[in-house]
N, C-alpha and C. Protein backbone atom coordinates (compact mmCIF):
# COMPACT_ATOMS: atom_id res chain seq x y z
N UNK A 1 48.31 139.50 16.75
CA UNK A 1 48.15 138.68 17.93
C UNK A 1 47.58 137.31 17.56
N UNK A 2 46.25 137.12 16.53
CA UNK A 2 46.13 136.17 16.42
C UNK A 2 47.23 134.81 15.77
N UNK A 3 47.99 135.79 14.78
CA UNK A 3 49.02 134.58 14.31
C UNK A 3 49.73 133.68 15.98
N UNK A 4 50.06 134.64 16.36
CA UNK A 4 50.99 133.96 17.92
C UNK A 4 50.19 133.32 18.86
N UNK A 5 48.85 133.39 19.05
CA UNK A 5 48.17 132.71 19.71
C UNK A 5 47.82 131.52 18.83
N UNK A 6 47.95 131.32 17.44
CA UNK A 6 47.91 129.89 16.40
C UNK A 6 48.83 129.28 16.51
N UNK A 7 50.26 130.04 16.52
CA UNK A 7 51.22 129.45 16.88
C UNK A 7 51.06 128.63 17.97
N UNK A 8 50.57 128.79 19.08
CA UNK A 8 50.71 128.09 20.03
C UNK A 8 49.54 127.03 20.51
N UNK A 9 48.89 127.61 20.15
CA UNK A 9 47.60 126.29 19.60
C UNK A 9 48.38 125.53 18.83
N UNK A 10 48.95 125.80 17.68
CA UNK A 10 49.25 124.27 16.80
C UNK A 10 50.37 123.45 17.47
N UNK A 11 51.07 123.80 18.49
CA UNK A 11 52.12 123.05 19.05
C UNK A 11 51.48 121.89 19.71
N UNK A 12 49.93 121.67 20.17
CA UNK A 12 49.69 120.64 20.58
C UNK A 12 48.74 120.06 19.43
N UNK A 13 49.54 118.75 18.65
CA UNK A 13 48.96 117.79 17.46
C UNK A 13 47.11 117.78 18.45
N UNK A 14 46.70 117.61 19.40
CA UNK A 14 45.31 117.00 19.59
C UNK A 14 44.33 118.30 19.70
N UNK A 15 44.98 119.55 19.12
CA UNK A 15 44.20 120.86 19.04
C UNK A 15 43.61 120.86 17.73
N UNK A 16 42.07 120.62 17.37
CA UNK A 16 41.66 121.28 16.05
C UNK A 16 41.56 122.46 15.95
N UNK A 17 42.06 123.74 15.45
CA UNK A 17 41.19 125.03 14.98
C UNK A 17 40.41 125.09 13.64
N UNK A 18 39.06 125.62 14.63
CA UNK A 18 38.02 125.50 13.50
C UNK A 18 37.62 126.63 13.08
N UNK A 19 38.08 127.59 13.09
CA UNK A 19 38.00 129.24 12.70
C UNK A 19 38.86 130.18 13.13
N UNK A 20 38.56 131.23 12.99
CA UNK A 20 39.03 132.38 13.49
C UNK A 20 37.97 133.70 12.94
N UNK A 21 38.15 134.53 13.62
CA UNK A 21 36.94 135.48 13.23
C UNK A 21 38.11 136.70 13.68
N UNK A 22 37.34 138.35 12.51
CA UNK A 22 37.92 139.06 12.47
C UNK A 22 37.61 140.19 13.71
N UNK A 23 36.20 140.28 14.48
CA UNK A 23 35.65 140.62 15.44
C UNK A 23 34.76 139.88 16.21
N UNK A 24 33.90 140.67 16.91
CA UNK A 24 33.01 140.39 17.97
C UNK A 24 32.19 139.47 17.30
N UNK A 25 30.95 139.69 16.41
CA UNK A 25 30.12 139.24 15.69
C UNK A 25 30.18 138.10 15.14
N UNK A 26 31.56 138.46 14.17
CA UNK A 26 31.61 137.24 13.26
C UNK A 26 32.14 135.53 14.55
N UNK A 27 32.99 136.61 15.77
CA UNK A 27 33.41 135.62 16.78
C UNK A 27 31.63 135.08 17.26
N UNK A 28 31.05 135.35 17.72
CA UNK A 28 30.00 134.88 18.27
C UNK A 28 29.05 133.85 17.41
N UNK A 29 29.34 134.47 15.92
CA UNK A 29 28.33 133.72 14.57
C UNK A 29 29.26 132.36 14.36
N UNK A 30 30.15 132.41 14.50
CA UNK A 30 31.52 131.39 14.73
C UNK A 30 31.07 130.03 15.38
N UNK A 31 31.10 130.51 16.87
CA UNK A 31 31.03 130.10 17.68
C UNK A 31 29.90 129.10 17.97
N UNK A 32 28.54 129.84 17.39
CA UNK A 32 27.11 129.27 16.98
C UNK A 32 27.38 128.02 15.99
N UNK A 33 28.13 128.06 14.97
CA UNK A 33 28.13 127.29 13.78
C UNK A 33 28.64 126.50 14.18
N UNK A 34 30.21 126.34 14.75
CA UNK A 34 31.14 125.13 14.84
C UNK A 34 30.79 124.30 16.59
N UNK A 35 29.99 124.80 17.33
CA UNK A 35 30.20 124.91 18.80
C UNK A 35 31.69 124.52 19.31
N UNK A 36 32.08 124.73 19.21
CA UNK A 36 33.96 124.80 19.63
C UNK A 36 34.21 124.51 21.36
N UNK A 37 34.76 123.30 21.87
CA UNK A 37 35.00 123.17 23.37
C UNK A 37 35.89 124.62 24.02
N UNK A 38 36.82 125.19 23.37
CA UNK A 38 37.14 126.39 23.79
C UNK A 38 37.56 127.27 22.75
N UNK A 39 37.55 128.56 23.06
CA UNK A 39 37.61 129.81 22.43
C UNK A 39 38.71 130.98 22.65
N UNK A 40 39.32 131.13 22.02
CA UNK A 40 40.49 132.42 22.48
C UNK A 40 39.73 133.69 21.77
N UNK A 41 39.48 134.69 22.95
CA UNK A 41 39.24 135.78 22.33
C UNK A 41 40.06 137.19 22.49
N UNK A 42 40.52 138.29 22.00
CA UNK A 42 41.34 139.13 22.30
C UNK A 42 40.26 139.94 23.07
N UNK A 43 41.01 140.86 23.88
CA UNK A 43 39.62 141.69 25.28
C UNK A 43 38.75 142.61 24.16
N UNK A 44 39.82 143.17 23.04
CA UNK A 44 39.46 144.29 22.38
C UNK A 44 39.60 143.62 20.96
N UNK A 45 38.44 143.97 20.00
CA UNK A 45 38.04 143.14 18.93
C UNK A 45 37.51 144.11 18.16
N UNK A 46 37.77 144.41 16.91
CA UNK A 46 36.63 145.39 15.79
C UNK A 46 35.58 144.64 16.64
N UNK A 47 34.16 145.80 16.19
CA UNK A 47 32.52 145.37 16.32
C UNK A 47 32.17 144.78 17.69
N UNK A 48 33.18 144.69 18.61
CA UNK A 48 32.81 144.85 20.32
C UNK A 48 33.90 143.83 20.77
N UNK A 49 34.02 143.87 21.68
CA UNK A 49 35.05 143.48 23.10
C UNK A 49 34.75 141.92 23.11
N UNK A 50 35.24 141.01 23.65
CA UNK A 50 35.42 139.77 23.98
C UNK A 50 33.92 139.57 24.78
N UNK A 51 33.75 140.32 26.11
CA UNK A 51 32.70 139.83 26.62
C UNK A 51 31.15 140.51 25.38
N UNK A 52 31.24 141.61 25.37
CA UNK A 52 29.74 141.65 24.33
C UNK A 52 29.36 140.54 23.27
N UNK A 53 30.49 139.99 22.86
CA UNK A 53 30.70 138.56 22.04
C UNK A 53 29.87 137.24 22.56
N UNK A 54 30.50 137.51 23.84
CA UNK A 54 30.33 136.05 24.76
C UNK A 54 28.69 136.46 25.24
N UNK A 55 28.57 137.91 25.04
CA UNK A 55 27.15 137.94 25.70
C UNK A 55 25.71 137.84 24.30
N UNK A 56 26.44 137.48 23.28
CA UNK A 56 25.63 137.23 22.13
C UNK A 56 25.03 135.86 22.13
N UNK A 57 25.90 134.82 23.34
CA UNK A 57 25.75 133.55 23.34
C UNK A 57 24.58 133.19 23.87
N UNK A 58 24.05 131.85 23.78
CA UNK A 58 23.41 131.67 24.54
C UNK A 58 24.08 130.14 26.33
N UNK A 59 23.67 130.73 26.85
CA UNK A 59 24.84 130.21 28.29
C UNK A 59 24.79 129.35 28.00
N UNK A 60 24.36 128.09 27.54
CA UNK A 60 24.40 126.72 27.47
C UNK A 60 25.30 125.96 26.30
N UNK A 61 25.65 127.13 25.64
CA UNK A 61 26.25 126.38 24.71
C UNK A 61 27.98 127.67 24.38
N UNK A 62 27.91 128.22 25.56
CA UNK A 62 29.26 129.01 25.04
C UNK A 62 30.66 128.20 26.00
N UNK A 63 31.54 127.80 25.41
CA UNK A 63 32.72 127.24 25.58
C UNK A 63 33.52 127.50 26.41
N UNK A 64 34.43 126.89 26.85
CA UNK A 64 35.22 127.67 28.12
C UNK A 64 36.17 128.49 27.20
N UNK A 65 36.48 130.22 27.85
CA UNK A 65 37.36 130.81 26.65
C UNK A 65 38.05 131.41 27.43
N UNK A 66 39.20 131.71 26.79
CA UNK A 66 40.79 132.26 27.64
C UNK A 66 40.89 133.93 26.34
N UNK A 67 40.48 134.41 27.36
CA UNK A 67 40.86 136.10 26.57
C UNK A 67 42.65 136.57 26.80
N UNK A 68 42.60 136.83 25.79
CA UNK A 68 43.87 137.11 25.49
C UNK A 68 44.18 138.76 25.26
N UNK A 69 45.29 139.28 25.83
CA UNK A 69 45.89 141.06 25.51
C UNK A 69 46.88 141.51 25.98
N UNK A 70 47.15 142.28 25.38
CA UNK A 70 49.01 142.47 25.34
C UNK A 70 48.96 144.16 26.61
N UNK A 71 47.59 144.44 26.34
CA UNK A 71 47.29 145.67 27.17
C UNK A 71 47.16 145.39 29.36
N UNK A 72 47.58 145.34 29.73
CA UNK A 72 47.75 145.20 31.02
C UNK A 72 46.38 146.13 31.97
N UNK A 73 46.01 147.04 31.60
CA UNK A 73 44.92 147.73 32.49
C UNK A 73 43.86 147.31 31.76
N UNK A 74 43.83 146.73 30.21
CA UNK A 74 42.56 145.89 30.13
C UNK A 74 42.33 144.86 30.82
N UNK A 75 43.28 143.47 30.90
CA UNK A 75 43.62 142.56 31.21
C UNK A 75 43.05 142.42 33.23
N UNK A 76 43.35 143.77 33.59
CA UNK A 76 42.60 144.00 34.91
C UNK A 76 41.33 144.09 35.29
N UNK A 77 41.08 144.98 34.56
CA UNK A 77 39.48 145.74 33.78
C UNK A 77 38.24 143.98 34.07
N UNK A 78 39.21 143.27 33.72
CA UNK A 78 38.23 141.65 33.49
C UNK A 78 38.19 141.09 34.88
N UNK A 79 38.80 141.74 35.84
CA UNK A 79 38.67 140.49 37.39
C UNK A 79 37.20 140.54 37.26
N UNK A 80 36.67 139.73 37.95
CA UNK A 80 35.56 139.96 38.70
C UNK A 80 34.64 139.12 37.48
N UNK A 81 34.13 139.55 36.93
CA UNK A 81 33.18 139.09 35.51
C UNK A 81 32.78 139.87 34.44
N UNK A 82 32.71 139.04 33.53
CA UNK A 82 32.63 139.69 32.01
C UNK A 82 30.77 139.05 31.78
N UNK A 83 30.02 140.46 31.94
CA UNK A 83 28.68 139.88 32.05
C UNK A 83 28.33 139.26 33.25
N UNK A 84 27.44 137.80 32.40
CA UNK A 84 27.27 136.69 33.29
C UNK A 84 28.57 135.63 33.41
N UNK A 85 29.46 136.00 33.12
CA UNK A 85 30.42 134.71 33.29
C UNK A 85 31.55 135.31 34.51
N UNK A 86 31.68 134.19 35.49
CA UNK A 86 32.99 134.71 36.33
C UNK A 86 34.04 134.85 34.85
N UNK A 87 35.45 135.21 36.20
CA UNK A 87 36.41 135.94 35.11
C UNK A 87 37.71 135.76 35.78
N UNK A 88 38.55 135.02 35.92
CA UNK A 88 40.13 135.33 36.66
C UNK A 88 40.92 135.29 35.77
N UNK A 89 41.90 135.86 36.00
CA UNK A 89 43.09 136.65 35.65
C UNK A 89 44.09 136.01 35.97
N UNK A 90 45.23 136.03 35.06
CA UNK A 90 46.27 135.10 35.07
C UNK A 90 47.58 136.15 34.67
């Protein structure tokens, strides 16, 4: 999944990617280091889920992020909010 979501990040020249991480953790330790304006995370990640990630953050400095999954009753699972962050569904 992540290759196809790069794919489509690199189609716009004014996108930097400044990482990628293999789970939850390393996504959140990521995230700390580079502060990144936005974040793609998959719902389901080795070492915890997209939101336990986002809940490693601290609120002031976590990015606007578009979760990404190919799974449809996860993808539901997210209305409402992930943690402290609202959450809509697309």
């Amino acid at each position: 999944m992540r290759r196809g979501v790069r794919r489509l990040r690199e189609r716009d020249g004014g996108v930097e990617i400044v990482g990628e991480a293999a789970g939850g953790g390393e996504a959140a330790e990521l995230i700390r280091r580079e502060k990144p304006d936005l974040a793609f995370f998959d719902v389901q990640m080795p070492g915890g889920d997209g939101c336990g990630a986002l809940g490693k953050l601290e609120p002031a400095r976590t990015p606007a992020v578009v979760f990404v999954t190919a799974d449809d009753e996860l993808g539901a699972g997210l209305r409402g909010e992930c943690g402290r962050l609202p959450v809509e569904t697309v």
